[in-house]
N, C-alpha and C. Protein backbone atom coordinates (compact mmCIF):
# COMPACT_ATOMS: atom_id res chain seq x y z
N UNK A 1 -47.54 -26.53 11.30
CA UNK A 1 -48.41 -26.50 10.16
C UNK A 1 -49.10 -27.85 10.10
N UNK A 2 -50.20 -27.91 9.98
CA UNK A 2 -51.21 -29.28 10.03
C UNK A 2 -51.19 -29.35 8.51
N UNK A 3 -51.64 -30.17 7.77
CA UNK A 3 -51.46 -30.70 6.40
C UNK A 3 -52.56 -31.91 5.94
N UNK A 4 -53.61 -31.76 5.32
CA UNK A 4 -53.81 -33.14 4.96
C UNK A 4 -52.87 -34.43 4.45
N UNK A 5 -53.30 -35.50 5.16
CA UNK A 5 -52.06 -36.72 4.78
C UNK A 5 -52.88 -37.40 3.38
N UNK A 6 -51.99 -37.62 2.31
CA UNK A 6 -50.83 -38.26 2.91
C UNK A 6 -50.23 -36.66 2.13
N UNK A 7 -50.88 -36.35 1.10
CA UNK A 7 -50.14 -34.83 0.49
C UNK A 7 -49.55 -34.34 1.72
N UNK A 8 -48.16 -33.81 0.80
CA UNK A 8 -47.47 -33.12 2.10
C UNK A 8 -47.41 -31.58 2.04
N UNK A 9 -47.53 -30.37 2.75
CA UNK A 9 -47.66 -29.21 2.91
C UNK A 9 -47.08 -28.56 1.37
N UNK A 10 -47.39 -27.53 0.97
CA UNK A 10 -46.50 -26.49 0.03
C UNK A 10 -46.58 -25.29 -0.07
N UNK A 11 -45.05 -25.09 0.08
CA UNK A 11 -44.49 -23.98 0.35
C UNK A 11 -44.88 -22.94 -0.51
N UNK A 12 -46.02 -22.08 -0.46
CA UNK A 12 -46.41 -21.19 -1.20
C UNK A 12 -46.22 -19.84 -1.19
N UNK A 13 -45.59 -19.45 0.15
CA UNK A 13 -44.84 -17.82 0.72
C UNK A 13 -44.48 -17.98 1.83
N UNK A 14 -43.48 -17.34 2.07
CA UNK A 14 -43.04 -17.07 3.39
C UNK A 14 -43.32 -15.22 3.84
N UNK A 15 -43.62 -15.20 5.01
CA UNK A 15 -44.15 -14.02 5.87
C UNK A 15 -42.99 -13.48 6.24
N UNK A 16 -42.84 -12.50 6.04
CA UNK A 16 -41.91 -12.03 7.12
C UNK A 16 -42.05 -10.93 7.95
N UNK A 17 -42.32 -11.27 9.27
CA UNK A 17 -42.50 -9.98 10.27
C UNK A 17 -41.42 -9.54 11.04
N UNK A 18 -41.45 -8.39 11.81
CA UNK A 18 -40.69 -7.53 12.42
C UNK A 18 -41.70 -6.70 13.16
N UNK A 19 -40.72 -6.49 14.62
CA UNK A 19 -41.78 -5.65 15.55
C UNK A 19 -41.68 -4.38 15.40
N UNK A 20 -41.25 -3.82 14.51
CA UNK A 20 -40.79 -2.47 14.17
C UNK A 20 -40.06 -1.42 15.26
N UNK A 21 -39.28 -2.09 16.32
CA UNK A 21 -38.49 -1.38 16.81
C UNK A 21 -39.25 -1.77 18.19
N UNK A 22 -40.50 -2.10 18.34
CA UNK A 22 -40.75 -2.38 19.65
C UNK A 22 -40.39 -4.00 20.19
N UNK A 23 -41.58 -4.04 21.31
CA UNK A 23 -41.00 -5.50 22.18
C UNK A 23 -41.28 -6.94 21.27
N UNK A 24 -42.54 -6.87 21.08
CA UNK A 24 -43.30 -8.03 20.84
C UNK A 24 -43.55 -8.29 18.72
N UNK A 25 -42.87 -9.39 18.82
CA UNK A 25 -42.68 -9.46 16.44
C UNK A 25 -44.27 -9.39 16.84
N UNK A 26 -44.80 -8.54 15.55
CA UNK A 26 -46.35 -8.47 14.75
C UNK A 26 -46.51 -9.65 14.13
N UNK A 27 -46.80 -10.85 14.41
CA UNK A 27 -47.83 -12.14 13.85
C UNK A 27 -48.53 -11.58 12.93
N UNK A 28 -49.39 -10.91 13.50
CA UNK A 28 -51.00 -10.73 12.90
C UNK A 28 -50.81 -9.84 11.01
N UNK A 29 -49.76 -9.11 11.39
CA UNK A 29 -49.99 -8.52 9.98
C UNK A 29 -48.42 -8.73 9.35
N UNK A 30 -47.73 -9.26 8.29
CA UNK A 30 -46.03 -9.43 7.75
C UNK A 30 -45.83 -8.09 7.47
N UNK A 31 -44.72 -7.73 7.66
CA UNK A 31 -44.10 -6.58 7.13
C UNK A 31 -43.94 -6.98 5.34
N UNK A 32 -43.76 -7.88 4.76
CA UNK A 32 -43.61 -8.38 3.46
C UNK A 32 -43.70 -9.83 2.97
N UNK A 33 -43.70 -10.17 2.18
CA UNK A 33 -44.28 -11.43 1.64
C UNK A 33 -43.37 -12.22 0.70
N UNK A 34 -42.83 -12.94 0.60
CA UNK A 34 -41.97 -13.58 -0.47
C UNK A 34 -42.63 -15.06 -1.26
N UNK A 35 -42.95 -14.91 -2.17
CA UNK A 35 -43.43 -16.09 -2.88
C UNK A 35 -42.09 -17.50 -2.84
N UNK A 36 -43.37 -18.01 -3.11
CA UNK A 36 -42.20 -19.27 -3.13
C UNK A 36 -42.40 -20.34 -4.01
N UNK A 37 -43.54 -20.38 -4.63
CA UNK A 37 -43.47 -20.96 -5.68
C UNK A 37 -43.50 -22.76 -5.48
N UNK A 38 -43.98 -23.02 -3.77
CA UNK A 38 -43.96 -24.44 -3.87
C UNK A 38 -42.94 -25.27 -4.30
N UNK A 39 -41.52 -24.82 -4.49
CA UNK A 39 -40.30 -25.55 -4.41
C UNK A 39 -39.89 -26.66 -3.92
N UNK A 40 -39.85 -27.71 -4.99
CA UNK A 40 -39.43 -29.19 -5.32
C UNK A 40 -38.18 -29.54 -4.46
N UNK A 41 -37.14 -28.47 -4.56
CA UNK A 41 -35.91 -28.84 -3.87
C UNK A 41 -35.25 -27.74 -2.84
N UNK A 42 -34.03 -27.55 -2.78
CA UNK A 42 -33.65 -26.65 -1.74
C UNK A 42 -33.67 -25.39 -2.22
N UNK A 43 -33.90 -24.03 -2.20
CA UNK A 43 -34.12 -22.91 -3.23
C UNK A 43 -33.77 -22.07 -1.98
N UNK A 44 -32.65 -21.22 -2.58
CA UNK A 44 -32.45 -19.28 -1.35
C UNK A 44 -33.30 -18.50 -2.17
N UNK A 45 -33.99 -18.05 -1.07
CA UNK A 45 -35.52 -16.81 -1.13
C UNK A 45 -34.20 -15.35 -0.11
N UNK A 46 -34.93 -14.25 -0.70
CA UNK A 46 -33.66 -13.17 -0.40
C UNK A 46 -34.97 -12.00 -0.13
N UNK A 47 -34.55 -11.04 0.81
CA UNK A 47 -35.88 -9.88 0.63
C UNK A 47 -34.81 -9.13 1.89
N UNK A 48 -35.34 -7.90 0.87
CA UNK A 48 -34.71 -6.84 1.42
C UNK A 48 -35.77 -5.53 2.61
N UNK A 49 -35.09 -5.44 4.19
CA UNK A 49 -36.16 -4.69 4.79
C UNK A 49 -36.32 -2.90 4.13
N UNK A 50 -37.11 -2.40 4.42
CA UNK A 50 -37.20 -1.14 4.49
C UNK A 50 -36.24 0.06 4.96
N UNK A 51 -35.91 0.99 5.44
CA UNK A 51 -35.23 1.37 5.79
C UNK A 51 -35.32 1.13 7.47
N UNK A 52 -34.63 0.88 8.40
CA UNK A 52 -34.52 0.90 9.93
C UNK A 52 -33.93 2.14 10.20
N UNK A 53 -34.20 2.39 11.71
CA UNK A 53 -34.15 3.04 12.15
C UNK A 53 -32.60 2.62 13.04
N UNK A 54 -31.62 3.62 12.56
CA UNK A 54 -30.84 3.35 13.58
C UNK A 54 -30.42 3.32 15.22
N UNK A 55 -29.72 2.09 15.38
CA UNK A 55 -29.67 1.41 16.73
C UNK A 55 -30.89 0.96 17.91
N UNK A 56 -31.95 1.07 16.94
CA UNK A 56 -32.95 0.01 17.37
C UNK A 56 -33.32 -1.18 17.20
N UNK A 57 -33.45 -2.08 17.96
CA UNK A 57 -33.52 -3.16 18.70
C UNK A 57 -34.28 -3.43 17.57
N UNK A 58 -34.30 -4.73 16.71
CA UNK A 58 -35.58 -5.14 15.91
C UNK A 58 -35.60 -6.74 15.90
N UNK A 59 -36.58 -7.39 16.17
CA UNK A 59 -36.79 -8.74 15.63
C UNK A 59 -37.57 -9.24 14.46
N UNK A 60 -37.09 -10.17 13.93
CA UNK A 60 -37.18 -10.79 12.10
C UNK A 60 -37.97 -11.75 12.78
N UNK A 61 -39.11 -12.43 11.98
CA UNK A 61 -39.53 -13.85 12.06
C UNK A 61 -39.54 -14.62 10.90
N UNK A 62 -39.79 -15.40 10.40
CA UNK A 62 -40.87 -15.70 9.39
C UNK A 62 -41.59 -17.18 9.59
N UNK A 63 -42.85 -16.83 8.58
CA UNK A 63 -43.52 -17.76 8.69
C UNK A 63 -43.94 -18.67 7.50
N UNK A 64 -44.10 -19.99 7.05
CA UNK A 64 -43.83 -20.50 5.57
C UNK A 64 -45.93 -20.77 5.35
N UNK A 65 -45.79 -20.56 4.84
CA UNK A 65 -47.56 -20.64 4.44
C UNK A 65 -47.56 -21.52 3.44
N UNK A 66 -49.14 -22.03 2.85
CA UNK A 66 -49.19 -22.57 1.67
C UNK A 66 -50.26 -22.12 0.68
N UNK A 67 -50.17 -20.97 1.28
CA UNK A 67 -50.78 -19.93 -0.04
C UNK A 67 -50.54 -18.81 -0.11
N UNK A 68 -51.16 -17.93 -0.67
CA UNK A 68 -50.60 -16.08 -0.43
C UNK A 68 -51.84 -15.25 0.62
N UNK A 69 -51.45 -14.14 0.94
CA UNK A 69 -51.48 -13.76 2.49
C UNK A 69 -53.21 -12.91 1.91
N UNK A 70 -53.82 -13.03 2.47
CA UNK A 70 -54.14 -13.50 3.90
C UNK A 70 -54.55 -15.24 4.09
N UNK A 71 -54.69 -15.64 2.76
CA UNK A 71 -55.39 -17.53 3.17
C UNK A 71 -53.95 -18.20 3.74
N UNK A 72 -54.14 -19.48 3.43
CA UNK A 72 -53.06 -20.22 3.59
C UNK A 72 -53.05 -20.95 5.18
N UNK A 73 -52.18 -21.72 4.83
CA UNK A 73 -52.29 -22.39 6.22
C UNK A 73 -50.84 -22.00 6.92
N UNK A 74 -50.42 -21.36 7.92
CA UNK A 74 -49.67 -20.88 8.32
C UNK A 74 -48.29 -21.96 9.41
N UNK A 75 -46.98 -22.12 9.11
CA UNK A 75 -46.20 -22.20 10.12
C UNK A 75 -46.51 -20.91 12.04
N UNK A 76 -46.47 -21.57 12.75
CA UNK A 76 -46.49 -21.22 14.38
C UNK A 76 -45.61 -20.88 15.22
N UNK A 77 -44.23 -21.36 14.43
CA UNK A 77 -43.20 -21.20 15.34
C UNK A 77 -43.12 -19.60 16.02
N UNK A 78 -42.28 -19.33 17.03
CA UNK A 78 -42.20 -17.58 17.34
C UNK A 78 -40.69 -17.48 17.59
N UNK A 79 -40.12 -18.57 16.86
CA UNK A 79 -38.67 -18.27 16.77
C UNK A 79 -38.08 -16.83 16.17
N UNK A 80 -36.81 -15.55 16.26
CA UNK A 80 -36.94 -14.78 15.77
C UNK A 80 -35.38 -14.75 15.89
N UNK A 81 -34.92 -13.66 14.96
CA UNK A 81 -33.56 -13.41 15.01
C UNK A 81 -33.74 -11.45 15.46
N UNK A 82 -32.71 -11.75 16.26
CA UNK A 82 -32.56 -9.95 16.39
C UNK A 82 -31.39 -9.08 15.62
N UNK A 83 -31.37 -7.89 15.18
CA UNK A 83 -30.91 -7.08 14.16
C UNK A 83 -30.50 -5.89 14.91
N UNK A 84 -29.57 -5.32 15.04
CA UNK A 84 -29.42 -3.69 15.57
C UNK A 84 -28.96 -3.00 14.19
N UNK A 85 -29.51 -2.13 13.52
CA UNK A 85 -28.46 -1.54 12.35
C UNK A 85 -27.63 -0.55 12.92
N UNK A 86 -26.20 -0.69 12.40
CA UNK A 86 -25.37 0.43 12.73
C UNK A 86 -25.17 1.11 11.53
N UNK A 87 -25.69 3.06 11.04
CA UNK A 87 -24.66 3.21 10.11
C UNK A 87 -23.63 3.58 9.98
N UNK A 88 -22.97 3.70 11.30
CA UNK A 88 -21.61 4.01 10.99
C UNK A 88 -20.39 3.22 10.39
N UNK A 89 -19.98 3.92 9.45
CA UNK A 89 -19.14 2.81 8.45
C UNK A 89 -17.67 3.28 8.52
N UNK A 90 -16.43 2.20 8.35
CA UNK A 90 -15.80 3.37 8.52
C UNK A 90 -15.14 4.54 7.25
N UNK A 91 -14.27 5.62 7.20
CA UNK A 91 -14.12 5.80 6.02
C UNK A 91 -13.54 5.01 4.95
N UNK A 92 -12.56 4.33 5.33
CA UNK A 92 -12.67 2.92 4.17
C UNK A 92 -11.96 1.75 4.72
N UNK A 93 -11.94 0.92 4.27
CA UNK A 93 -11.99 -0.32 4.76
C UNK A 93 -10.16 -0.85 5.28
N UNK A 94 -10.22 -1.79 6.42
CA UNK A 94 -8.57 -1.82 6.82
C UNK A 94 -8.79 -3.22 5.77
N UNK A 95 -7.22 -3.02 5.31
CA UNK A 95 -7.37 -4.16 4.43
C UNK A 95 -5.63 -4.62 4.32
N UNK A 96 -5.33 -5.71 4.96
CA UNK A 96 -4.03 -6.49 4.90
C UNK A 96 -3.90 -7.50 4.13
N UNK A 97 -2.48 -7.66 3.54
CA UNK A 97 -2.42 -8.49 2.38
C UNK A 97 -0.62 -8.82 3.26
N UNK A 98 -0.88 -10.00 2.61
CA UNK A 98 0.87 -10.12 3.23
C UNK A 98 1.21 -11.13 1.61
N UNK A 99 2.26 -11.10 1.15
CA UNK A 99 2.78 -11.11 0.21
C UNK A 99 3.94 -12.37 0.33
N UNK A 100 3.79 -13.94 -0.32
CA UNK A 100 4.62 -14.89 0.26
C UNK A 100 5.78 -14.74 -0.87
């Protein structure tokens, strides 16, 4: 993110994309948007995806902007995290307790 000096960048939304099950994360358009409100100090931002498709391959990005979508001046990175959803759950949970 480039920035006029000496002002320093602000955090005005973060992007968040996903390739929707294929190869390559979508840059060009976020799957959703999270405000951010330009935050003074350390702040957890939380967003929930859509429904997935189970046991497909998906990659997360995001990107921190300093305005809302489409302006803003955009983070570049193409760092991503990958996701498989499983729903199989089991019927209930193993749960050990040992008793001193």
């Amino acid at each position: 993110m480039v920035c006029a000096e000496p002002a320093p960048c602000a955090a005005g939304e973060a992007r968040v994309q996903h390739n929707g099950g294929s190869v390559a994360v979508h840059f060009t358009s976020p799957a959703a948007t999270v405000s951010m409100s330009n935050p003074t100090n350390t702040t957890d931002y939380g967003w929930q995806s859509e429904a997935l498709t189970d046991e497909a391959a998906y990659r997360f990005a995001v990107h921190v902007v300093t305005a809302a979508h489409p302006g803003g001046i955009e983070t570049s990175n193409t760092d991503y995290v990958k996701a498989v959803p499983n729903s199989d759950v089991p019927d209930r949970p193993e749960i050990t307790v040992t008793l001193v």
